[in-house]
PDB file of N, CA and C in Angstrom:
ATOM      1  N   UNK A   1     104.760 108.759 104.462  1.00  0.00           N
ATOM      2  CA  UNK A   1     104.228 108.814 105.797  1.00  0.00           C
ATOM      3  C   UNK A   1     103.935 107.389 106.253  1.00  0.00           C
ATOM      4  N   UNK A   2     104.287 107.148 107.705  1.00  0.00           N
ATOM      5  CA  UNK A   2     103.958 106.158 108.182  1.00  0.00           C
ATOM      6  C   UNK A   2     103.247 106.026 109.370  1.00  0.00           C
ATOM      7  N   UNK A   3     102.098 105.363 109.803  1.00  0.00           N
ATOM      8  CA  UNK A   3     101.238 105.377 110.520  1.00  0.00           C
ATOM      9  C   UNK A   3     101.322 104.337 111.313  1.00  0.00           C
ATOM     10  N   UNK A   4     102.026 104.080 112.941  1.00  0.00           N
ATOM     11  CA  UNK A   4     102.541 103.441 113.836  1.00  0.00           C
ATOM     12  C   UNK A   4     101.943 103.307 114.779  1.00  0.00           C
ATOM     13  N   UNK A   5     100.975 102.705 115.507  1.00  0.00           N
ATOM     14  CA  UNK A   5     100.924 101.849 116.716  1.00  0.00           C
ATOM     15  C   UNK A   5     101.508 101.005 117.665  1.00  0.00           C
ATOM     16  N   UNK A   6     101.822 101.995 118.765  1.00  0.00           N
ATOM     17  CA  UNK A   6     103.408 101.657 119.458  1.00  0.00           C
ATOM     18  C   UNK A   6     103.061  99.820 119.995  1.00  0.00           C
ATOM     19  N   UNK A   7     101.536  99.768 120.382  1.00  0.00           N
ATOM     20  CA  UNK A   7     101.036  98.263 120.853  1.00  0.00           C
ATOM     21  C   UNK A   7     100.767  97.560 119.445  1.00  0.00           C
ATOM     22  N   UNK A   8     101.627  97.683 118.554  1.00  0.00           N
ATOM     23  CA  UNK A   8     100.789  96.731 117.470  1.00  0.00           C
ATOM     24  C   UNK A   8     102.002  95.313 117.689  1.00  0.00           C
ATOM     25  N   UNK A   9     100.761  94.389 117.988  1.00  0.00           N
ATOM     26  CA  UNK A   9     101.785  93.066 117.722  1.00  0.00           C
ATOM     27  C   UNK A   9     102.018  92.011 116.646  1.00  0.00           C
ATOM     28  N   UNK A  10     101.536  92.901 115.414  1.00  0.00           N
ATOM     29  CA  UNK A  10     101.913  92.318 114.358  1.00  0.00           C
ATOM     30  C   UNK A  10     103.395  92.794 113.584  1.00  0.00           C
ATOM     31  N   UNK A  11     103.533  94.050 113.155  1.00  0.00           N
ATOM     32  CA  UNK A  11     104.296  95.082 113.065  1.00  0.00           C
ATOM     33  C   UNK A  11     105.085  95.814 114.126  1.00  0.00           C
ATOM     34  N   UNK A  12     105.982  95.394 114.674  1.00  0.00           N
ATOM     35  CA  UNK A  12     106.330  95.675 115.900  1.00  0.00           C
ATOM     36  C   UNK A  12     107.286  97.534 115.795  1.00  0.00           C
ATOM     37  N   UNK A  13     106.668  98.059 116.738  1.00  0.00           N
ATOM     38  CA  UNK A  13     106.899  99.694 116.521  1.00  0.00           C
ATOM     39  C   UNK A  13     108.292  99.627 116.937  1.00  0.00           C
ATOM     40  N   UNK A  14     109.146  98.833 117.351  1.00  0.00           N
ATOM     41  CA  UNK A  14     110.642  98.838 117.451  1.00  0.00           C
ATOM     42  C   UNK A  14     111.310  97.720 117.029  1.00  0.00           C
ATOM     43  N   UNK A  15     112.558  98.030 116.650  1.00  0.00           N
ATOM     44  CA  UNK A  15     113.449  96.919 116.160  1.00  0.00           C
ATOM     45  C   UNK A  15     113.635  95.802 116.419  1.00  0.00           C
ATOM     46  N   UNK A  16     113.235  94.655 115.491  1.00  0.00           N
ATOM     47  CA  UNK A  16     112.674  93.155 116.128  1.00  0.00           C
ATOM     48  C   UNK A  16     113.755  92.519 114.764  1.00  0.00           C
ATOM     49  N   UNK A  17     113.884  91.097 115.237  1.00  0.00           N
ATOM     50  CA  UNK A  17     114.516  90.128 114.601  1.00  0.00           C
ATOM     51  C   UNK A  17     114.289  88.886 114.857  1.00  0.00           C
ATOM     52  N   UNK A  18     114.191  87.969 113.743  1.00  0.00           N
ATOM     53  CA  UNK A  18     113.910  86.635 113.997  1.00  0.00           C
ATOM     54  C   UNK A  18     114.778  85.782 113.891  1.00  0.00           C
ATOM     55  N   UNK A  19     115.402  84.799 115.201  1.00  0.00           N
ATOM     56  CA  UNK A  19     116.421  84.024 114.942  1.00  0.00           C
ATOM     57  C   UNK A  19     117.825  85.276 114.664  1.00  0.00           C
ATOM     58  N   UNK A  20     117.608  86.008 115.433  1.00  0.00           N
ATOM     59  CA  UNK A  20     118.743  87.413 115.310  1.00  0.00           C
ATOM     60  C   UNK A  20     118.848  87.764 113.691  1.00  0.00           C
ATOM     61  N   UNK A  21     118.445  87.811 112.997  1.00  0.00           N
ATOM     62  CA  UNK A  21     118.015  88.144 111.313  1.00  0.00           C
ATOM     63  C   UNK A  21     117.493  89.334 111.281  1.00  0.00           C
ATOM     64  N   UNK A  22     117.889  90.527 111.500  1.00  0.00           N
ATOM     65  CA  UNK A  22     116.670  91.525 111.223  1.00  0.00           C
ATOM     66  C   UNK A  22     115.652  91.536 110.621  1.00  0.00           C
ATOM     67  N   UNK A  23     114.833  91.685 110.356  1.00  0.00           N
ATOM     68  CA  UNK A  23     113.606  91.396 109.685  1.00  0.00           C
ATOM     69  C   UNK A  23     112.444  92.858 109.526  1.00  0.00           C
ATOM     70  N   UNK A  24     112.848  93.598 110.822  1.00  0.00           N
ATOM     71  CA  UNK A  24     111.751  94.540 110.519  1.00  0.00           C
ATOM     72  C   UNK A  24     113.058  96.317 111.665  1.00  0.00           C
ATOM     73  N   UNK A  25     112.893  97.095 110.599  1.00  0.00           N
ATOM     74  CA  UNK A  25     113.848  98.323 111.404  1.00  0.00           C
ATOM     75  C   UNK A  25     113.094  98.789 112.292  1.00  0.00           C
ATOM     76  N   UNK A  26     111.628  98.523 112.452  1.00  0.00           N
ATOM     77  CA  UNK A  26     111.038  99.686 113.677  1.00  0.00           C
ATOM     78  C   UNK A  26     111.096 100.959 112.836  1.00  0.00           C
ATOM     79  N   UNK A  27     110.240 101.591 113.832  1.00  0.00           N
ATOM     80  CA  UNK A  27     108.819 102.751 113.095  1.00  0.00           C
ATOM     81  C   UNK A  27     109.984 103.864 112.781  1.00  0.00           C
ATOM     82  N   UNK A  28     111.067 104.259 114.171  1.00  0.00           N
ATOM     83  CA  UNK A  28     112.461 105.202 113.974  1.00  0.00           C
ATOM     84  C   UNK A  28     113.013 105.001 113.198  1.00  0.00           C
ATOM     85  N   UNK A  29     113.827 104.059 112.785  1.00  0.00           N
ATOM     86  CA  UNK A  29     114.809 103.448 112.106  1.00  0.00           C
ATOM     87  C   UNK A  29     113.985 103.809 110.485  1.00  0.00           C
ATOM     88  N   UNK A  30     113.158 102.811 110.433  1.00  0.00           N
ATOM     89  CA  UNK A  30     112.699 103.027 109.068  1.00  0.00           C
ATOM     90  C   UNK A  30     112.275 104.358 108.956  1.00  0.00           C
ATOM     91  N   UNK A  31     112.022 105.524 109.718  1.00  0.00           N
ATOM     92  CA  UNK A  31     111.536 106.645 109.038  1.00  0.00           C
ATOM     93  C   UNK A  31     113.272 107.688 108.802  1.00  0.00           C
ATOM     94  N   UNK A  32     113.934 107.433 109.641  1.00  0.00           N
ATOM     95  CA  UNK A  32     115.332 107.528 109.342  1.00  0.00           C
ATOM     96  C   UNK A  32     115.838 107.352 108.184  1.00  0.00           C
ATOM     97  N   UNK A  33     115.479 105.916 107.477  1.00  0.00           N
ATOM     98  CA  UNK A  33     115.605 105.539 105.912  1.00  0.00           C
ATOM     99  C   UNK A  33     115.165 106.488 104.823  1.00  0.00           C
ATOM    100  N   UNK A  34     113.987 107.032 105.156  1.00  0.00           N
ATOM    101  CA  UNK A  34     112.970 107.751 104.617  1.00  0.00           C
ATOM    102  C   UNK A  34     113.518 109.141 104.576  1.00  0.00           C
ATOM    103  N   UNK A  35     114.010 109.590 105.665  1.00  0.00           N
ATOM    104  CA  UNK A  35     114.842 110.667 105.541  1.00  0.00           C
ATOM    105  C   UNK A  35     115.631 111.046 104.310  1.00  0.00           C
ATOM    106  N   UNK A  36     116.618 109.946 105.092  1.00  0.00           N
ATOM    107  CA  UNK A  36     117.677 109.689 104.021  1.00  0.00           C
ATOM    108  C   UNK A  36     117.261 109.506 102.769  1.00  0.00           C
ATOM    109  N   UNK A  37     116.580 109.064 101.882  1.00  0.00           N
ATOM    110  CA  UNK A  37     116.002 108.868 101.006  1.00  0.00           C
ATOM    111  C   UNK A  37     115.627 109.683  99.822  1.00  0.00           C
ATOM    112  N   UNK A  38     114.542 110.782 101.256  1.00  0.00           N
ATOM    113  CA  UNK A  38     113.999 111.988 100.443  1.00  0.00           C
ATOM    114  C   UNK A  38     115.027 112.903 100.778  1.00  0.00           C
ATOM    115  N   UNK A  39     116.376 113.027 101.328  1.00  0.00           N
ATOM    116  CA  UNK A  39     117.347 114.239 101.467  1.00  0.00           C
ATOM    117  C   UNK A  39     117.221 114.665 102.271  1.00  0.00           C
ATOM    118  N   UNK A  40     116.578 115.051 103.125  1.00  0.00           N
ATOM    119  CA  UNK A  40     116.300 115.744 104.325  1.00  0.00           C
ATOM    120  C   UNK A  40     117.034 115.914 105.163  1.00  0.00           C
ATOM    121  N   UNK A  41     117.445 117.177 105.104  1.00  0.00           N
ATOM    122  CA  UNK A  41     118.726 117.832 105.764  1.00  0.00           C
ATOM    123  C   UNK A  41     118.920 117.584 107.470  1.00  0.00           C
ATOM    124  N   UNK A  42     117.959 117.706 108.384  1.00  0.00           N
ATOM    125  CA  UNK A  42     118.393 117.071 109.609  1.00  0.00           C
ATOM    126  C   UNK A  42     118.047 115.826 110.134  1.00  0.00           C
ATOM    127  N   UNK A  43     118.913 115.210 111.202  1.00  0.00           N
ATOM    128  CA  UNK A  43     118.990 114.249 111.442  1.00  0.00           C
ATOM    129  C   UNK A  43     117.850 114.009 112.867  1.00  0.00           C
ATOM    130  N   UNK A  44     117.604 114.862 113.172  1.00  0.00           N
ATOM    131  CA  UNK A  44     116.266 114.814 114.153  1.00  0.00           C
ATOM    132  C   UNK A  44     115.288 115.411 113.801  1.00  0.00           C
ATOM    133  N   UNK A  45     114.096 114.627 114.021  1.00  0.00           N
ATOM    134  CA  UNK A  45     112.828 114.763 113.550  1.00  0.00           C
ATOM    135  C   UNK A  45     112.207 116.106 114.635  1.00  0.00           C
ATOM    136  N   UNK A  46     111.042 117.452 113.784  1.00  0.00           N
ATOM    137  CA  UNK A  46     110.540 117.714 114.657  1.00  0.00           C
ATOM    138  C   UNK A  46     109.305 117.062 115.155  1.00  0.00           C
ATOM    139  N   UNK A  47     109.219 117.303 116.281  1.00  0.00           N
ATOM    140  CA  UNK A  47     107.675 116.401 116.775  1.00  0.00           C
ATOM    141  C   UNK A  47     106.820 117.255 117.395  1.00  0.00           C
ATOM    142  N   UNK A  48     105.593 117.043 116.728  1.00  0.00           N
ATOM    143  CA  UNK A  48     104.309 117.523 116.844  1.00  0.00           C
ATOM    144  C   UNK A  48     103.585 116.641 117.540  1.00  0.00           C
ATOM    145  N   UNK A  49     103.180 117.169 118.885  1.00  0.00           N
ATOM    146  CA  UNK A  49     101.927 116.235 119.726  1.00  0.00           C
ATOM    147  C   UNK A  49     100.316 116.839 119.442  1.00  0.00           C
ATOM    148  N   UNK A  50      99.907 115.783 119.917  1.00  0.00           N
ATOM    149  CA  UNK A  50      98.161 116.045 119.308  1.00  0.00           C
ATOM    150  C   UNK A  50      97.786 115.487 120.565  1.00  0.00           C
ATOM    151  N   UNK A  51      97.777 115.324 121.792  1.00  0.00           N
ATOM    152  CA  UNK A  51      97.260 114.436 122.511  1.00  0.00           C
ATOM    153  C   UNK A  51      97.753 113.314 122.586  1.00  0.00           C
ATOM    154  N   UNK A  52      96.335 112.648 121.754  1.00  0.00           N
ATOM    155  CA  UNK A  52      96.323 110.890 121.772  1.00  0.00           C
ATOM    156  C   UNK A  52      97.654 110.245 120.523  1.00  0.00           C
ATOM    157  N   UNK A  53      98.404 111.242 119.916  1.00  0.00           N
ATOM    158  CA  UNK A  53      98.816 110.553 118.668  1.00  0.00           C
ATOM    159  C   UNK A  53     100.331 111.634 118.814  1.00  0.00           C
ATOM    160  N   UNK A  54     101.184 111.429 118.179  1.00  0.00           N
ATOM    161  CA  UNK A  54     102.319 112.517 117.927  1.00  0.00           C
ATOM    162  C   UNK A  54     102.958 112.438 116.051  1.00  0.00           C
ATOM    163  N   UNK A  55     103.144 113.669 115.448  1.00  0.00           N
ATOM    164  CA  UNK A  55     104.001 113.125 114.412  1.00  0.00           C
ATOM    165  C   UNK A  55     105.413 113.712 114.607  1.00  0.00           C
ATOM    166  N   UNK A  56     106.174 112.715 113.733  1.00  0.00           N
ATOM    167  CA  UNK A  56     107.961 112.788 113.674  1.00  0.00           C
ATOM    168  C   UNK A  56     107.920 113.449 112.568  1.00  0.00           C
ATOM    169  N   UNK A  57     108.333 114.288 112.336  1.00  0.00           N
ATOM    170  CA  UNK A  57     108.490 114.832 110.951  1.00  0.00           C
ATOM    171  C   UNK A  57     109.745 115.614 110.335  1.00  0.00           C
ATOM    172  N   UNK A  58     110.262 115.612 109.038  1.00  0.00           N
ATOM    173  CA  UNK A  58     111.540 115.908 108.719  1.00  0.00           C
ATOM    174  C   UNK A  58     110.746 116.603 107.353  1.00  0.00           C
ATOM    175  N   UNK A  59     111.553 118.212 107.214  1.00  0.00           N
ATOM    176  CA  UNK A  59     110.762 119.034 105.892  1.00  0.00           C
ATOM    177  C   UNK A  59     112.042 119.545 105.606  1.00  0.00           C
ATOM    178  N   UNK A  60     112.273 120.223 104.800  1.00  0.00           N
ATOM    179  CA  UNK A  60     112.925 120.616 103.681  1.00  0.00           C
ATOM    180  C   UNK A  60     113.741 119.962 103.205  1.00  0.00           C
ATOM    181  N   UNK A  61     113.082 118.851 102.568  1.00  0.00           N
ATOM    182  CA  UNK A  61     113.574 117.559 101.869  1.00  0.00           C
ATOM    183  C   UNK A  61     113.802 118.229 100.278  1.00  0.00           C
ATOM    184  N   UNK A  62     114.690 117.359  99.713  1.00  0.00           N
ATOM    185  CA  UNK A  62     114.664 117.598  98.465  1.00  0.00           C
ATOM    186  C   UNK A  62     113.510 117.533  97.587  1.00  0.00           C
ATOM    187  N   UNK A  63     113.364 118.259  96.726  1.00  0.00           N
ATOM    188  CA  UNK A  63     112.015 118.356  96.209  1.00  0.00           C
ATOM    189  C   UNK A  63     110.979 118.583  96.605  1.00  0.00           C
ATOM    190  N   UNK A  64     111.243 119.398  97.717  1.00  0.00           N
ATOM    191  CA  UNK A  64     109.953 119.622  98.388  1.00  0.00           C
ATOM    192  C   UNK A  64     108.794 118.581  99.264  1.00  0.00           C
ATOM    193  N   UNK A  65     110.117 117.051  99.122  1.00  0.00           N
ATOM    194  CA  UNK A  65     109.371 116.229 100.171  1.00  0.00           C
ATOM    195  C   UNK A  65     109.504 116.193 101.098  1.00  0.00           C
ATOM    196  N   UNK A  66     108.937 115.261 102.054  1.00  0.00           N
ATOM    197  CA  UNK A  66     108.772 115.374 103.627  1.00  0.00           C
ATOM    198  C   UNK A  66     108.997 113.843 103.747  1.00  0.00           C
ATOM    199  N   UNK A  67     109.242 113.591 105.033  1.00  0.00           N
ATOM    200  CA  UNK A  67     109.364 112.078 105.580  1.00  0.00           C
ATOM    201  C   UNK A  67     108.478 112.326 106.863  1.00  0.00           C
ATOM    202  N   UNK A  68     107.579 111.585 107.188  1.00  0.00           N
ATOM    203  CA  UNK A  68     106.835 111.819 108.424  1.00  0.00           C
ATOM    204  C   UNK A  68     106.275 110.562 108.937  1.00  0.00           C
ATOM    205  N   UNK A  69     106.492 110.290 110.557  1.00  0.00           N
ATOM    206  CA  UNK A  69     105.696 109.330 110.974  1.00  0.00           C
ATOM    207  C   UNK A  69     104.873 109.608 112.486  1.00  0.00           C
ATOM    208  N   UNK A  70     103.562 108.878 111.939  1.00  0.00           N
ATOM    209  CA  UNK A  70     102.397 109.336 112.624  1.00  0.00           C
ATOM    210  C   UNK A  70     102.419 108.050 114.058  1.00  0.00           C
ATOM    211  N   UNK A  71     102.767 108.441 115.273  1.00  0.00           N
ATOM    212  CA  UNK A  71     103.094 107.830 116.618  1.00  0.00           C
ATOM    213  C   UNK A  71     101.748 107.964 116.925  1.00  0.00           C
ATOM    214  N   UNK A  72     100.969 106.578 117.534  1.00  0.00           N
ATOM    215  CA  UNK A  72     100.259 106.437 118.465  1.00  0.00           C
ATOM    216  C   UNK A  72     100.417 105.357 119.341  1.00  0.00           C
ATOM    217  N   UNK A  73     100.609 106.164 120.702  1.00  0.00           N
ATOM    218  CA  UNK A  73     101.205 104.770 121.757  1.00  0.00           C
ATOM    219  C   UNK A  73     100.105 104.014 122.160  1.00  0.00           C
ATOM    220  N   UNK A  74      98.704 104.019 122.180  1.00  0.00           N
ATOM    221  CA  UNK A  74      97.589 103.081 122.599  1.00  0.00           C
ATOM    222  C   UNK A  74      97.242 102.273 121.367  1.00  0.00           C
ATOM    223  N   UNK A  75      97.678 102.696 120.335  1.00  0.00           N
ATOM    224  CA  UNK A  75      97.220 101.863 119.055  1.00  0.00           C
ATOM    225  C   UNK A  75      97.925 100.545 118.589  1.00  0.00           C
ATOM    226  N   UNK A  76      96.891  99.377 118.604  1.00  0.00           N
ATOM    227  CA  UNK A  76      97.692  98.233 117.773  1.00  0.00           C
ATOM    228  C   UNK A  76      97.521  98.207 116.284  1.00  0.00           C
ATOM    229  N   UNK A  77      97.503  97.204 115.531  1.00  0.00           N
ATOM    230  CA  UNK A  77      97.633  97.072 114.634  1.00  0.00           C
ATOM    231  C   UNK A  77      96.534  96.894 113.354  1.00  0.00           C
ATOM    232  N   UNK A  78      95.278  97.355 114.243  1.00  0.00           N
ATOM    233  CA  UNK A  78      94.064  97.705 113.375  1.00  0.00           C
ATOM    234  C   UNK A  78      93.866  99.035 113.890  1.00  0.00           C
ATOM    235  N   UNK A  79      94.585  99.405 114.700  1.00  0.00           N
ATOM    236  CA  UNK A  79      93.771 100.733 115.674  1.00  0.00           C
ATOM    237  C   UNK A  79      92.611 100.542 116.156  1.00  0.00           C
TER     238      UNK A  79
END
């Protein structure tokens, strides 16, 4: 699980590069990895809203894991 703050300007919640170098996949991308990873049979996440926060989530992973990331668009990087 990953816990994302769409305003964080340390950790940037989308795909950033330095000097065009990738450096960081963003909150999608890397939970995409995570997918892939744990097996997880589809390629779109379902999403659960809560209000202030949303999660991405991918289940019937192999072994009974999950890949999930926890979206909050007002949150930076301490919350």
């Amino acid at each position: 699980m990953e816990i994302q703050g769409q305003q964080d300007s340390v950790v940037s919640y989308d795909y950033a590069t330095v000097l065009r170098i990738p450096y960081w996949p963003g909150a999608l991308r890397n939970l995409g990895w995570w997918r892939q990873l744990n097996g997880c049979p589809t390629a779109s996440p379902t999403i659960i809203s809560y209000g202030s926060y949303s999660i991405h989530l991918h289940t019937g992973c192999a072994d009974g894991s999950q890949a999930a990331l926890v979206d909050i668009p007002t949150a930076g990087h301490y919350c």
